[in-house]
Protein backbone atom coordinates (compact mmCIF):
# COMPACT_ATOMS: atom_id res chain seq x y z
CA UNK A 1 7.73 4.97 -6.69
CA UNK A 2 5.63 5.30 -9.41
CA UNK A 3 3.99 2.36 -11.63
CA UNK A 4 5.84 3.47 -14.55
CA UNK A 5 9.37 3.94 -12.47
CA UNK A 6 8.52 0.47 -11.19
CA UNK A 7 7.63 -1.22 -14.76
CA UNK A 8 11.00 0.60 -16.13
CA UNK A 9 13.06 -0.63 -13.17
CA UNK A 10 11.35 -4.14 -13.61
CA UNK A 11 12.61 -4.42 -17.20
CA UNK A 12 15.88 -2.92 -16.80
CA UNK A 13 16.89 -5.78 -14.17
CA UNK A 14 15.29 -8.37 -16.39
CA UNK A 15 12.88 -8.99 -13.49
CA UNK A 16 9.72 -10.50 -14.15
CA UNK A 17 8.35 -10.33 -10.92
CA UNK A 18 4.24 -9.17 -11.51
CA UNK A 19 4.75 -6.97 -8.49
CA UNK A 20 7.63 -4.88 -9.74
CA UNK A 21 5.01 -3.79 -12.59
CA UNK A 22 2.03 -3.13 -10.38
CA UNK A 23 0.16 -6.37 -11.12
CA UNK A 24 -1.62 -7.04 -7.62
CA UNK A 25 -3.75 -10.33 -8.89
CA UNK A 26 -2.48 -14.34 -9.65
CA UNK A 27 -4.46 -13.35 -12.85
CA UNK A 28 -6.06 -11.49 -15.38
CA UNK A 29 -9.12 -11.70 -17.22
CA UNK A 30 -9.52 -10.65 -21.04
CA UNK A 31 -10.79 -7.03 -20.68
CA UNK A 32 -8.22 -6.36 -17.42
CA UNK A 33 -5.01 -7.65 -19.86
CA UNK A 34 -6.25 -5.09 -22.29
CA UNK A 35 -6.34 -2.57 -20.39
CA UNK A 36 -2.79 -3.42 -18.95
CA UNK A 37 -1.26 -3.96 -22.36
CA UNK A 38 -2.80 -0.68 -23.80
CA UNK A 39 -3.84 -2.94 -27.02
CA UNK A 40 -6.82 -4.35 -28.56
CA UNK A 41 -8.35 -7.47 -28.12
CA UNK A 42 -7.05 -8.95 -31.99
CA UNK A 43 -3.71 -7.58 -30.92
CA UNK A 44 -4.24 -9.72 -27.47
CA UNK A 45 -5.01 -12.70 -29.48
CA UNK A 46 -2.46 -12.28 -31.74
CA UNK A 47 0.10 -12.53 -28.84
CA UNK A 48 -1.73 -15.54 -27.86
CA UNK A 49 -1.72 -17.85 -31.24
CA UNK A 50 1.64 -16.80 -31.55
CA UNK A 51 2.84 -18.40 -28.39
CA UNK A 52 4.16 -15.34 -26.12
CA UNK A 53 1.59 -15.16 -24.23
CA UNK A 54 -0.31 -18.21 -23.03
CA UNK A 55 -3.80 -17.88 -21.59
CA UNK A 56 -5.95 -20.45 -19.25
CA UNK A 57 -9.13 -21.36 -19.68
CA UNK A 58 -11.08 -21.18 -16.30
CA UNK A 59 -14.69 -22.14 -16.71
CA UNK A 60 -15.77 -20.02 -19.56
CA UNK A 61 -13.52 -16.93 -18.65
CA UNK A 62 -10.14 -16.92 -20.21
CA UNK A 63 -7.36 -15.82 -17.75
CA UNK A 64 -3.62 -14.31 -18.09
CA UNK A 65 -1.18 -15.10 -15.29
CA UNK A 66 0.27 -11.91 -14.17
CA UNK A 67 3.59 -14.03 -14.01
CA UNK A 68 3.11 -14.20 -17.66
CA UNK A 69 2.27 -11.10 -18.61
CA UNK A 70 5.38 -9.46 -16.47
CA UNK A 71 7.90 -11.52 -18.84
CA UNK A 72 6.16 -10.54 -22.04
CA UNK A 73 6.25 -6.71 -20.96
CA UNK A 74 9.80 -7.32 -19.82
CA UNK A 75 10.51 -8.92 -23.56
CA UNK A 76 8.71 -6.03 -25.56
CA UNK A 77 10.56 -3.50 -22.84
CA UNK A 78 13.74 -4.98 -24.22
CA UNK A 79 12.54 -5.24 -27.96
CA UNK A 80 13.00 -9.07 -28.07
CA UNK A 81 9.91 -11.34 -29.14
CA UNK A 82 10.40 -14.75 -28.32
């Protein structure tokens, strides 16, 4: 099965298990969520201030669970913002 056949079948069944859309990691830095998301880093933030996706400071690196970032790809899979 392919990462995209797994990320539609993930959303579909309202899953937002970080496996069923390929994420391999507990978490994800700045530059690795962009790259996931397919957006830009003011787009990332943007998601951030406006609560729907909630990052964690580690040190100096700021991190994205991938638990997190499963449910907001399930949300914008099923065109609902939270």
């Amino acid at each position: 099965m392919s990462l995209q056949d797994s990320t539609a079948q993930a959303a579909l069944s309202g899953s937002h298990d970080p496996r069923a859309f390929g994420l391999v990691k507990a978490a994800y830095t700045v530059n690795d969520t962009l790259d996931l998301l397919s957006i830009g880093r003011t787009s990332l933030y943007a998601l951030v201030k406006d609560g729907q996706l909630p990052a964690v400071k580690f040190g100096k690196r700021t991190l994205f669970y991938a638990a997190d970032i499963a449910a907001l790809m399930t949300r914008l899979k099923q065109g609902r913002q939270p």
